[in-house]
N, C-alpha and C. Protein backbone atom coordinates (compact mmCIF):
# COMPACT_ATOMS: atom_id res chain seq x y z
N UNK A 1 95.19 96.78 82.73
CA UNK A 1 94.68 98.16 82.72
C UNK A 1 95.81 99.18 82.71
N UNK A 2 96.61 98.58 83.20
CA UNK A 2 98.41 99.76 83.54
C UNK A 2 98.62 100.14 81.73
N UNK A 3 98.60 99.10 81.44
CA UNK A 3 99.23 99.21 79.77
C UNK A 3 98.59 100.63 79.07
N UNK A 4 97.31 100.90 79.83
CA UNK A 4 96.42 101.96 78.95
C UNK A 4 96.82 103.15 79.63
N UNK A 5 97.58 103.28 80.87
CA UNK A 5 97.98 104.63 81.24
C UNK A 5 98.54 105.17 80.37
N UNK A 6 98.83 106.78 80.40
CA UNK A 6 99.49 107.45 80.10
C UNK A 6 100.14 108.29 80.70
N UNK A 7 101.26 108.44 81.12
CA UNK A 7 101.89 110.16 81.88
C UNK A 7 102.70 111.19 81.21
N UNK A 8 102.73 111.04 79.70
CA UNK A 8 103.39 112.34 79.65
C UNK A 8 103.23 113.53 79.85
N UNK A 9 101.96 113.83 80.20
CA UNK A 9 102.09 114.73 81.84
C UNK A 9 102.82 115.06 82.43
N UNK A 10 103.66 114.19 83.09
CA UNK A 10 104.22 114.04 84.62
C UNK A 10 105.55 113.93 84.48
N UNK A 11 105.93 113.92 82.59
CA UNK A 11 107.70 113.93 82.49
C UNK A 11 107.75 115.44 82.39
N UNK A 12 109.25 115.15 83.23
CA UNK A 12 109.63 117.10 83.70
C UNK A 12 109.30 117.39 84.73
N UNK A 13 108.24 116.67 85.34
CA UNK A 13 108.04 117.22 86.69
C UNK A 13 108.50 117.29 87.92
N UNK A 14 109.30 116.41 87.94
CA UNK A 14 109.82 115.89 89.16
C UNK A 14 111.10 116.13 89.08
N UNK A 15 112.14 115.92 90.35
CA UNK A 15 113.55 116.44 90.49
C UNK A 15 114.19 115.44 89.63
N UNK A 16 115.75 115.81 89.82
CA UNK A 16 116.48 114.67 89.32
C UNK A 16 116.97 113.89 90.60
N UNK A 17 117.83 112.48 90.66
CA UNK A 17 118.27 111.84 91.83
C UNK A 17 119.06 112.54 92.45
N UNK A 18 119.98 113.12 91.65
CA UNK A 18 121.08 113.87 92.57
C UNK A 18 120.24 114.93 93.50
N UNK A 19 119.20 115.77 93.21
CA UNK A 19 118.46 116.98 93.74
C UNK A 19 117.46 116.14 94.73
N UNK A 20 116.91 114.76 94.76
CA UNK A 20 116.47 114.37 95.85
C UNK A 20 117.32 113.78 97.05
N UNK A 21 118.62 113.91 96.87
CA UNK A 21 119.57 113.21 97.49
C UNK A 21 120.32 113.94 98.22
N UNK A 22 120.49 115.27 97.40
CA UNK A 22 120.82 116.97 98.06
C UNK A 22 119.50 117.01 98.99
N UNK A 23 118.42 116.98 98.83
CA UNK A 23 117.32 117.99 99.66
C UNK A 23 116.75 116.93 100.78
N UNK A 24 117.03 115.68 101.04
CA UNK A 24 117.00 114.80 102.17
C UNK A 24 116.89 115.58 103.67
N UNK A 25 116.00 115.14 104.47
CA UNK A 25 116.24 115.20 105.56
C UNK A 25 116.95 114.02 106.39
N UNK A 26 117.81 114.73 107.31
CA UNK A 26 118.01 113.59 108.13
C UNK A 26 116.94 113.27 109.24
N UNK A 27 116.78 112.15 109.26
CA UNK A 27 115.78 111.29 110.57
C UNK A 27 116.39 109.85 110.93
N UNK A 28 115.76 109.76 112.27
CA UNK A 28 115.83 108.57 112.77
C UNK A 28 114.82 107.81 112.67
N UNK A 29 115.11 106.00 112.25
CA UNK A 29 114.33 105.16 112.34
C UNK A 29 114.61 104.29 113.28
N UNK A 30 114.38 104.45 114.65
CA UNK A 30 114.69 103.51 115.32
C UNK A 30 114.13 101.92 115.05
N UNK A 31 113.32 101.67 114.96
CA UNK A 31 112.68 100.26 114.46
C UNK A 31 113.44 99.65 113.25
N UNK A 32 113.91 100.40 112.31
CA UNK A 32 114.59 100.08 111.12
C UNK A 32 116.06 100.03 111.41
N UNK A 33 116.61 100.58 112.44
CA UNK A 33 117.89 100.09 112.87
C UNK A 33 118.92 101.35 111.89
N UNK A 34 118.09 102.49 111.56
CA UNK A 34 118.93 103.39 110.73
C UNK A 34 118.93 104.87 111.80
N UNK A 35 120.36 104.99 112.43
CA UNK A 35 120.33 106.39 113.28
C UNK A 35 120.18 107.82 112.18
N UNK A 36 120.71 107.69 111.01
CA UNK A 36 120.76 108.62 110.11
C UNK A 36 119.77 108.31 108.41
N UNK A 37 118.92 108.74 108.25
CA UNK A 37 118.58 108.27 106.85
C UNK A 37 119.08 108.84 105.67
N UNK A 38 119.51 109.95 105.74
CA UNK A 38 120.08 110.24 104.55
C UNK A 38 121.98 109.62 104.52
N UNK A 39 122.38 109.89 105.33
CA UNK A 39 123.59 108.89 105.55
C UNK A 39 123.58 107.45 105.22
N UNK A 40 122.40 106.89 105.65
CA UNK A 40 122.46 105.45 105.10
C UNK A 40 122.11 105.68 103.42
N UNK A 41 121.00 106.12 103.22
CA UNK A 41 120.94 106.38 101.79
C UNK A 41 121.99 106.54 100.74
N UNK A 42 122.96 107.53 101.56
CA UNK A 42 123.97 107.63 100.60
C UNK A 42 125.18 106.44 100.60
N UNK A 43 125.31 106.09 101.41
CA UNK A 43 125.89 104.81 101.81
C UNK A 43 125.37 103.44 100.70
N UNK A 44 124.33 103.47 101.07
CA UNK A 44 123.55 102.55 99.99
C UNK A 44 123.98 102.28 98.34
N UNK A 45 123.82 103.98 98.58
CA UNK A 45 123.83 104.49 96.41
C UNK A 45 125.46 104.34 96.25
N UNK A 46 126.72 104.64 97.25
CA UNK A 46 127.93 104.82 96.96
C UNK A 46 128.76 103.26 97.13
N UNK A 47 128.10 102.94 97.91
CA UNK A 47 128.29 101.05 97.86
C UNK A 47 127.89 100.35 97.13
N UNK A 48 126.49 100.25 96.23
CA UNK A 48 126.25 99.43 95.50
C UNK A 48 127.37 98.78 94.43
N UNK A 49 127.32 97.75 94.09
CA UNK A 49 128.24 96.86 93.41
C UNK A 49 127.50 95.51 92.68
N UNK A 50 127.84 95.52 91.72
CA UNK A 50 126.71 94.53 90.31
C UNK A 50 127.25 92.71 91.55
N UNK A 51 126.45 92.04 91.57
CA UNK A 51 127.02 90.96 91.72
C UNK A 51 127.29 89.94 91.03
N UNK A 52 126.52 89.97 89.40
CA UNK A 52 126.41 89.27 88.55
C UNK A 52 126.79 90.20 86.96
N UNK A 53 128.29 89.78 86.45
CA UNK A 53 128.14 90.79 85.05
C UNK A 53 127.10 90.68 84.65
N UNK A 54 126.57 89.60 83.97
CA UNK A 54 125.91 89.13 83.12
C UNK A 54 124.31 90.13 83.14
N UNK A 55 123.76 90.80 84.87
CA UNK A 55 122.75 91.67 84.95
C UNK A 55 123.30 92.59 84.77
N UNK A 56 124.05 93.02 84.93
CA UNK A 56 125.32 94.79 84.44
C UNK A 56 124.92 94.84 83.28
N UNK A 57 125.75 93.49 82.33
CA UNK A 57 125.27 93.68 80.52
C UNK A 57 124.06 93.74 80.14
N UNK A 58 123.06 93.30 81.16
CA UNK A 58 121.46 92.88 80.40
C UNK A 58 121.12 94.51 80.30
N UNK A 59 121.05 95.45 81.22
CA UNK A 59 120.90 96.52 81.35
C UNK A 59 121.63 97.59 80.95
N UNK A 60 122.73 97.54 80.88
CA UNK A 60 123.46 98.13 79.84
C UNK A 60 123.11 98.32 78.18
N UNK A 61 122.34 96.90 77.69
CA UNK A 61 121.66 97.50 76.88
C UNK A 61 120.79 97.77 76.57
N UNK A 62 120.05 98.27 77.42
CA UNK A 62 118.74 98.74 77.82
C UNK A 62 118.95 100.07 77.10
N UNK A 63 120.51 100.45 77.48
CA UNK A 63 120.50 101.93 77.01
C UNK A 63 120.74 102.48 75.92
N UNK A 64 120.72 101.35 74.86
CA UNK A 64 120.88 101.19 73.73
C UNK A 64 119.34 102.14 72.91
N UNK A 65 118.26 102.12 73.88
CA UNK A 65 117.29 102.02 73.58
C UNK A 65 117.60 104.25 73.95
N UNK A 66 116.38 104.74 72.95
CA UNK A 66 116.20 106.34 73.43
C UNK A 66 114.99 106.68 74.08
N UNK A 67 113.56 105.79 74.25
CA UNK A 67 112.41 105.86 74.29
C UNK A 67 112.00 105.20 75.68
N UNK A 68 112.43 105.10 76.58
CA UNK A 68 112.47 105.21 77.71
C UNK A 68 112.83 106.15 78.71
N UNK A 69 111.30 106.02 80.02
CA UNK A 69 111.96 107.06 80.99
C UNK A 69 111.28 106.09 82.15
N UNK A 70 111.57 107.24 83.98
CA UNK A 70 111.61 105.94 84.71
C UNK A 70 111.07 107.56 85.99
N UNK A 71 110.19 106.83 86.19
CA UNK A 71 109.35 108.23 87.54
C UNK A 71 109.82 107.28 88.66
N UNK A 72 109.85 107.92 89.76
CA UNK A 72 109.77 107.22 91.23
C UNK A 72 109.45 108.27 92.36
N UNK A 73 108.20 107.00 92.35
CA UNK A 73 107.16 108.10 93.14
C UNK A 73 107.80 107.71 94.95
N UNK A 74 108.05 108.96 95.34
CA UNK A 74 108.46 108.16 97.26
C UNK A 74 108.73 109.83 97.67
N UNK A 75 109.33 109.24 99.36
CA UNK A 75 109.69 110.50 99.65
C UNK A 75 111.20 110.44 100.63
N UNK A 76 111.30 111.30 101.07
CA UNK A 76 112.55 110.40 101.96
C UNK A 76 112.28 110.49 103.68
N UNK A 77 111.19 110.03 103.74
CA UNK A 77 110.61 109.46 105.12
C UNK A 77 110.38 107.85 105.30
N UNK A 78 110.62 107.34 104.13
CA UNK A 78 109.82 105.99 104.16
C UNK A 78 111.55 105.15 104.35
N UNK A 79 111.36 103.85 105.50
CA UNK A 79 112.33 103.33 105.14
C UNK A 79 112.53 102.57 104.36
N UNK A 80 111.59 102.22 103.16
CA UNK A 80 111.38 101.00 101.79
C UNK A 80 112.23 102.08 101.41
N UNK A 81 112.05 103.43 100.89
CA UNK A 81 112.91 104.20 100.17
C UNK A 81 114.37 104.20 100.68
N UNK A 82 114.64 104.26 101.79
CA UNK A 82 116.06 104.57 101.89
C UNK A 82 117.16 102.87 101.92
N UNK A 83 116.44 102.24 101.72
CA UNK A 83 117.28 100.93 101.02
C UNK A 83 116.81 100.70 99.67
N UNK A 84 116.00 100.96 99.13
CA UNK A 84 115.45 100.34 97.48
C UNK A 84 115.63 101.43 96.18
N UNK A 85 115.78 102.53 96.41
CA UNK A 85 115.96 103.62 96.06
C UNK A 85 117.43 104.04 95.14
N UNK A 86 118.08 103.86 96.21
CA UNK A 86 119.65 103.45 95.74
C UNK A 86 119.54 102.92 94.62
N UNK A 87 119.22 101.66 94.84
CA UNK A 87 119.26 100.28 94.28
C UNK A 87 118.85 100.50 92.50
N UNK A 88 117.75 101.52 92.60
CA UNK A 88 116.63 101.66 91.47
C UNK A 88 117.56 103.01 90.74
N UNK A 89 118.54 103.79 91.36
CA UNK A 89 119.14 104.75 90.80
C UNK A 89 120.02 104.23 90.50
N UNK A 90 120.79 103.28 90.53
CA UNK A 90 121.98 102.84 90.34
C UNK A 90 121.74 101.96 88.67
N UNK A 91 120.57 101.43 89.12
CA UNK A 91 119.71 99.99 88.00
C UNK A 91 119.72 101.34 86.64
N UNK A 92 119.16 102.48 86.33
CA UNK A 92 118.75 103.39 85.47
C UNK A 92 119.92 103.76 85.00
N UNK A 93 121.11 104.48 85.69
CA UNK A 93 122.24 104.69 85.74
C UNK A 93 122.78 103.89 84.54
N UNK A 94 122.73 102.40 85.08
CA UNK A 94 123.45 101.62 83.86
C UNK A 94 122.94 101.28 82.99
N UNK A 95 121.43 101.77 82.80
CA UNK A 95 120.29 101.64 81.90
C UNK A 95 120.35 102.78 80.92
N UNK A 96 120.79 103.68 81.56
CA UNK A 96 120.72 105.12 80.91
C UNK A 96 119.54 105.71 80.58
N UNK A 97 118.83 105.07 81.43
CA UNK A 97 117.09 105.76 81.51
C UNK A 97 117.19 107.21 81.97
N UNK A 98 116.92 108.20 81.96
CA UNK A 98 116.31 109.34 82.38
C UNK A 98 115.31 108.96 83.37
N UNK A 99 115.77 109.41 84.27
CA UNK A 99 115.44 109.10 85.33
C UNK A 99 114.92 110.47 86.67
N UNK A 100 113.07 110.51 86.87
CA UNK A 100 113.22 111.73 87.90
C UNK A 100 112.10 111.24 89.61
N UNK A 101 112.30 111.80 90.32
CA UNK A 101 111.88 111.46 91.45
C UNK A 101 110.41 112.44 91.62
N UNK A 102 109.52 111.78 91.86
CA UNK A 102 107.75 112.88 92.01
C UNK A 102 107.96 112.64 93.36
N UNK A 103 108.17 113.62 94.34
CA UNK A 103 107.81 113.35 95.76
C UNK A 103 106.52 113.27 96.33
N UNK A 104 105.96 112.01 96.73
CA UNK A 104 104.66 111.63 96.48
C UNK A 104 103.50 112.60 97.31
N UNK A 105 103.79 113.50 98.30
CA UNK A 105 102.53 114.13 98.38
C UNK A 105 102.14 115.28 97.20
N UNK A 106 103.18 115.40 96.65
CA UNK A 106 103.02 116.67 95.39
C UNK A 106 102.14 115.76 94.05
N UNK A 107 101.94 114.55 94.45
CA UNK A 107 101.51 113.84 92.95
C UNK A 107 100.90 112.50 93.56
N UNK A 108 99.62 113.08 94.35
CA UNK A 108 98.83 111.84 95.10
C UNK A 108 98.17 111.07 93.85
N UNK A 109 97.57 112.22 93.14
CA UNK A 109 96.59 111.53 92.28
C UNK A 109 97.21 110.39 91.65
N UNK A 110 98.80 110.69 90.88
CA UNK A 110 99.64 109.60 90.37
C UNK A 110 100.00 108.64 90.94
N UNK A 111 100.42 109.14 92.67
CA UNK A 111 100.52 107.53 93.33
C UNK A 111 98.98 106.21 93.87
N UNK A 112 98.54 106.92 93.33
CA UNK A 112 96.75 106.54 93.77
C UNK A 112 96.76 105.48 92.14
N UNK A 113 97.36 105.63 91.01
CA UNK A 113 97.50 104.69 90.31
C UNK A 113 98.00 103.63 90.39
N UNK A 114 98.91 103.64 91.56
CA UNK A 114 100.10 102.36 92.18
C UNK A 114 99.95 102.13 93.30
N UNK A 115 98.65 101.63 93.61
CA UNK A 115 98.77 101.31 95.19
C UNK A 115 98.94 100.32 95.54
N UNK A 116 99.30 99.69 96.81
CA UNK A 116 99.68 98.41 96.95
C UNK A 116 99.04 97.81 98.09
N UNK A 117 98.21 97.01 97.71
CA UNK A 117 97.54 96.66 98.57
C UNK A 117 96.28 97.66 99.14
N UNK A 118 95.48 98.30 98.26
CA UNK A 118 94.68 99.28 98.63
C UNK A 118 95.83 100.33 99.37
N UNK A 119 96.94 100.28 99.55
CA UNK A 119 97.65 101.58 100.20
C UNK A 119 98.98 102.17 99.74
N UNK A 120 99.05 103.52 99.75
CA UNK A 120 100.50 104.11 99.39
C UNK A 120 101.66 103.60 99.99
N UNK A 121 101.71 102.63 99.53
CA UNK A 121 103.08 102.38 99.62
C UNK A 121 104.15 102.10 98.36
N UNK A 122 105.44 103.14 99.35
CA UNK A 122 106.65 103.50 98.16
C UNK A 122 107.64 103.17 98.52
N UNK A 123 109.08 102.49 97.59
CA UNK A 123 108.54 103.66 96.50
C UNK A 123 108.10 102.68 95.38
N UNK A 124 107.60 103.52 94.22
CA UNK A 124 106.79 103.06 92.69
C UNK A 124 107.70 103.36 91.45
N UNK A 125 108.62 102.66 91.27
CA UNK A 125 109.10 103.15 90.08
C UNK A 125 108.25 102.81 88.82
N UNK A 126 108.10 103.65 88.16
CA UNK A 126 106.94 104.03 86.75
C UNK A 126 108.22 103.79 85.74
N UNK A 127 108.00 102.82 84.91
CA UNK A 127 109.02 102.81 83.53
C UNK A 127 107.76 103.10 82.39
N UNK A 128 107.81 103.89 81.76
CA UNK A 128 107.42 104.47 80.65
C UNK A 128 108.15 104.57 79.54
N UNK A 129 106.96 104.77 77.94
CA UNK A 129 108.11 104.94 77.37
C UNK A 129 108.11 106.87 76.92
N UNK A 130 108.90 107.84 76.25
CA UNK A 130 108.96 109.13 76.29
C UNK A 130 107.76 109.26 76.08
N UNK A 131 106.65 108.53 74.74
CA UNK A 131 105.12 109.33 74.95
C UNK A 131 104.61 109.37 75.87
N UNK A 132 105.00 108.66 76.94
CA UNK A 132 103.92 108.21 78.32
C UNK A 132 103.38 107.28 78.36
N UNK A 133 103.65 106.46 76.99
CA UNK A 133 102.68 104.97 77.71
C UNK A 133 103.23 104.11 78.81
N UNK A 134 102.41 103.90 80.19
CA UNK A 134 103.17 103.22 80.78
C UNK A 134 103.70 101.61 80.76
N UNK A 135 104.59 101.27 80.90
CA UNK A 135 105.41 99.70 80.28
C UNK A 135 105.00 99.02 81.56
N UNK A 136 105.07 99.56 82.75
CA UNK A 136 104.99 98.83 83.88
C UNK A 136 105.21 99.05 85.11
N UNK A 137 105.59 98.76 86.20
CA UNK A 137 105.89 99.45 87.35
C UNK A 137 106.46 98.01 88.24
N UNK A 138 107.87 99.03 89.39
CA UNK A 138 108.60 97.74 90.47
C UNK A 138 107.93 98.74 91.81
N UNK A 139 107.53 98.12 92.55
CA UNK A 139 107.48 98.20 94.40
C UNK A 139 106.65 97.94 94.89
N UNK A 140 106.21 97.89 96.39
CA UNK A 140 107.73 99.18 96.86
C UNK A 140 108.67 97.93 97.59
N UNK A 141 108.48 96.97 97.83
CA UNK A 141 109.78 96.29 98.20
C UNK A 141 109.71 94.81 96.87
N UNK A 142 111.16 94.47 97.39
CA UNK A 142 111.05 92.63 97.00
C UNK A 142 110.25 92.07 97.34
N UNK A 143 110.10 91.27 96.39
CA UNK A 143 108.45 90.03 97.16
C UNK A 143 109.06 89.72 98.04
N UNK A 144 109.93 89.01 98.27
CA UNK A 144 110.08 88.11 99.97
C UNK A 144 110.04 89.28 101.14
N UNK A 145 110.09 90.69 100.71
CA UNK A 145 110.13 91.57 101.77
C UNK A 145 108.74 92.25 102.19
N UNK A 146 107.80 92.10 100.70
CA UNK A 146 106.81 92.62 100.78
C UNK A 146 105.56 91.42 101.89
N UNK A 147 106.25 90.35 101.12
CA UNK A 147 105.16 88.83 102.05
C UNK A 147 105.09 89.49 103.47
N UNK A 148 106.10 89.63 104.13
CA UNK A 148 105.90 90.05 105.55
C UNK A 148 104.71 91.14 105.61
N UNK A 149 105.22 92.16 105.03
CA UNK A 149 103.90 92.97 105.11
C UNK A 149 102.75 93.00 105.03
N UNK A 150 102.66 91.58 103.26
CA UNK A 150 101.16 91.47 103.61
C UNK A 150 100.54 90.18 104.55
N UNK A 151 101.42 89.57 105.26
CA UNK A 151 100.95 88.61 106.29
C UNK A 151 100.48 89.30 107.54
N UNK A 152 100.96 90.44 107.56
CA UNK A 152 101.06 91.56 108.68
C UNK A 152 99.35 91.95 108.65
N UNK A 153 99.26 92.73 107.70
CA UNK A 153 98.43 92.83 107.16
C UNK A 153 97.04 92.04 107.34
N UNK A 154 97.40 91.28 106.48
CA UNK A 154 96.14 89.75 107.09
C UNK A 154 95.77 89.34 108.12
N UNK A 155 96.76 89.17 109.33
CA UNK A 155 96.99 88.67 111.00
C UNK A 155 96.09 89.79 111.64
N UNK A 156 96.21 91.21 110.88
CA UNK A 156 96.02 92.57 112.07
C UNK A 156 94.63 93.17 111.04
N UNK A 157 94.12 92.98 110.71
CA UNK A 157 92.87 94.26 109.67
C UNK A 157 92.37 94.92 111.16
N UNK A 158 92.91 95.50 112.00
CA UNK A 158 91.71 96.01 112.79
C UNK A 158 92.93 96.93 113.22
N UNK A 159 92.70 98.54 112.57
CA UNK A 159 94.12 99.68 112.88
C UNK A 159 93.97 99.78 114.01
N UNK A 160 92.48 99.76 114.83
CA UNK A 160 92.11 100.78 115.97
C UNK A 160 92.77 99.64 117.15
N UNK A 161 92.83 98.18 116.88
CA UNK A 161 93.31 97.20 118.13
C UNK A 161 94.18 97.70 119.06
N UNK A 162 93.91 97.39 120.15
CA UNK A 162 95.35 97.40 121.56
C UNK A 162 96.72 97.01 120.85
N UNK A 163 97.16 96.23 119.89
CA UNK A 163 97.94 95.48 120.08
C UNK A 163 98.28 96.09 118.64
N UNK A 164 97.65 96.67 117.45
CA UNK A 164 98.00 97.03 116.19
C UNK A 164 99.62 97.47 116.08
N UNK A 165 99.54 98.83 116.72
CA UNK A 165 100.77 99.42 117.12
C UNK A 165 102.23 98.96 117.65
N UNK A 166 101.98 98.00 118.15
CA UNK A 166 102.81 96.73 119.05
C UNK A 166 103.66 95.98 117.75
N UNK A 167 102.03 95.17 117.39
CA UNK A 167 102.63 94.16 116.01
C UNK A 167 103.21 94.73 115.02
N UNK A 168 102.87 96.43 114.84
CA UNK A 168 103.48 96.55 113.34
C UNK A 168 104.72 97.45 113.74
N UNK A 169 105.26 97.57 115.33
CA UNK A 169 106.57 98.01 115.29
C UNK A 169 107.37 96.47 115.49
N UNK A 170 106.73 95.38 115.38
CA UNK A 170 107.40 94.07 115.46
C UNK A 170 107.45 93.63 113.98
N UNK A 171 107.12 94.12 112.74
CA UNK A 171 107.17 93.51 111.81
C UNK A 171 108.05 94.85 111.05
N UNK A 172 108.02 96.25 112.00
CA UNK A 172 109.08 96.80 111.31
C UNK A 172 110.37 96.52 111.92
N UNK A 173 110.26 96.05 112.59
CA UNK A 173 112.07 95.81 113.23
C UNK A 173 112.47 94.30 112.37
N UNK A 174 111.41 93.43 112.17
CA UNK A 174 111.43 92.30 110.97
C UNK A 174 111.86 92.67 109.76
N UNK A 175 111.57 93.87 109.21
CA UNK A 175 112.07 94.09 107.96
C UNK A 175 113.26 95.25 108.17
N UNK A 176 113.34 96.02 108.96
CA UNK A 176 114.92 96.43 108.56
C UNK A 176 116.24 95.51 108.77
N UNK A 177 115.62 93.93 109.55
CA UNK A 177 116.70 92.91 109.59
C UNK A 177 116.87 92.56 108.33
N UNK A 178 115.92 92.29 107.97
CA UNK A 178 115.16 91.70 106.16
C UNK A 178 116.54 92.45 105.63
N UNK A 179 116.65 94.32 105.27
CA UNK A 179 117.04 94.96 104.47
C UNK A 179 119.33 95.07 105.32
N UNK A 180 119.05 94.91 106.56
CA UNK A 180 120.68 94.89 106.96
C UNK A 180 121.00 93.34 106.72
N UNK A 181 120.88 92.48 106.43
CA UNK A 181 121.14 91.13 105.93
C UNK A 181 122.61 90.87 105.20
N UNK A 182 122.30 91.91 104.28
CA UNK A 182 123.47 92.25 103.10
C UNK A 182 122.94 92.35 101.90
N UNK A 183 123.35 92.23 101.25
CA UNK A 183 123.16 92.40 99.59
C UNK A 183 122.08 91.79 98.75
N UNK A 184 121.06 90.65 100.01
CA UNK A 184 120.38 89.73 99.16
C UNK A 184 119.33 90.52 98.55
N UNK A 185 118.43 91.31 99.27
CA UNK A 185 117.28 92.35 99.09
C UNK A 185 117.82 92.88 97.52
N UNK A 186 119.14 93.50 97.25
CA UNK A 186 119.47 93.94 96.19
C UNK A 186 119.48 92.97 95.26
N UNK A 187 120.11 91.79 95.23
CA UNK A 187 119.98 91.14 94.33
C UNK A 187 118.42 90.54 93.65
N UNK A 188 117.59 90.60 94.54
CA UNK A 188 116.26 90.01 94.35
C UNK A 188 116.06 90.84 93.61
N UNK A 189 116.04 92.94 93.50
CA UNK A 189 115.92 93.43 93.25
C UNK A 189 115.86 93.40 91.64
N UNK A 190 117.41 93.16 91.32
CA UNK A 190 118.08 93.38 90.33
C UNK A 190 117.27 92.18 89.38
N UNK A 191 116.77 91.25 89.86
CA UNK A 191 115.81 89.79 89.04
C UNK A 191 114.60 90.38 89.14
N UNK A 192 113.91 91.24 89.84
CA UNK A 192 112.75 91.61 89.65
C UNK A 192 112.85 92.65 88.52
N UNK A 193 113.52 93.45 88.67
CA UNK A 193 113.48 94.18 87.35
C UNK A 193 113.69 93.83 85.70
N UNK A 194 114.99 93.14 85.75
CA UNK A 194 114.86 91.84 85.04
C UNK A 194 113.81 91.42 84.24
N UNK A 195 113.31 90.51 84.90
CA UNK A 195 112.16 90.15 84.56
C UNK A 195 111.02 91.14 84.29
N UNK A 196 111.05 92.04 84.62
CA UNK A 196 109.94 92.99 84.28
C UNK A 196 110.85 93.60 82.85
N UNK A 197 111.62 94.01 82.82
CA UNK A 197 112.02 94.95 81.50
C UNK A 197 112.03 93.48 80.48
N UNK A 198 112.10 92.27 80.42
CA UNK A 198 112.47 91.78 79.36
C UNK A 198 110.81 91.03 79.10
N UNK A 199 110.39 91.35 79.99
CA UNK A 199 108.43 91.31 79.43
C UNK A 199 107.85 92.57 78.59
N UNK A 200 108.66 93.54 79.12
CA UNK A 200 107.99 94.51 77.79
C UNK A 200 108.15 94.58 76.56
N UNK A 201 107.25 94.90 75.95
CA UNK A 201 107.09 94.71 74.37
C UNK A 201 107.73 96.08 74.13
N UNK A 202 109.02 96.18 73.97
CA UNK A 202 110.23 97.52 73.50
C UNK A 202 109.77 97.17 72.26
């Protein structure tokens, strides 16, 4: 059904990376193990490093291509965004996608096309091509990062429980270990996309 979207609508609308990266708030995630989020963020985007040429070159000539663009729907409250985010600006970068950020309460209706798991969760990167047809979409985490969530998920369906609140600050302190690990989250990253750009019919 994704294949039949369209958004050229929604190109132009949104900032560029550098202007969501300027307008950050700082916050604390204590559960996620991040005292600063925009500090780690930038940390993230100024550290990244290819671990494999061979994904550098695959994407590199990606940019060979003119008919591509790349939305990412999030905001900078979420901690999926302030580790995956980077990751996805850096990936475009060497893609040479045009690349803009929809901060998702300004463009519910659009993130209501990408939900995950019946819920907003970001971030959604949208690869399109310039008319707007959409090619496909990555998030909001790695599968091995997302499983936790939806086991979480499965174990707990009841928000209102004694214990809801408990378990899901125990499965967020599970996943910002998940994301301080090191580099693996990124690399999964870099194969998920991968695999998604070399399924589209360019």
């Amino acid at each position: 059904m994704e294949q039949l979207l369209n958004l050229k609508h929604k190109i132009g609308q949104g900032i560029s990376p550098l202007q969501f990266m300027d307008g950050m708030q700082v916050r604390t995630m204590k559960y996620f193990q991040i005292p600063n989020t925009k500090e780690r963020f930038i940390a993230n985007y100024d550290n990244f490093a290819w671990t494999h040429e061979e994904d550098k070159r695959f994407f590199a000539t990606l940019g060979e291509r003119s008919d591509l663009h790349c939305l990412i729907l999030c905001t900078d409250w979420c901690p999926d965004v302030i580790w995956n985010v980077p990751v996805l600006f850096r990936v475009m970068e060497q893609s040479r996608i045009p690349t803009e950020v929809l901060i998702m309460e300004e463009h519910l209706e659009t993130m209501d096309l990408f939900l995950t798991g019946g819920g907003r969760a970001q971030p959604i990167a949208v690869f399109l091509k310039t008319n707007g047809d959409v090619l496909g979409k990555w998030g909001a985490r790695p599968a091995y990062i997302q499983a936790v969530m939806d086991r979480f998920k499965k174990e707990n369906p009841d928000k209102q429980h004694a214990s809801y609140q408990e378990n899901l600050n125990r499965v967020y302190t599970e996943l910002g270990e998940l994301y301080h690990a090191g580099n693996e989250y990124q690399d999964v990253m870099i194969q998920e996309l991968r695999k998604l750009f070399a399924a589209f019919e360019l």
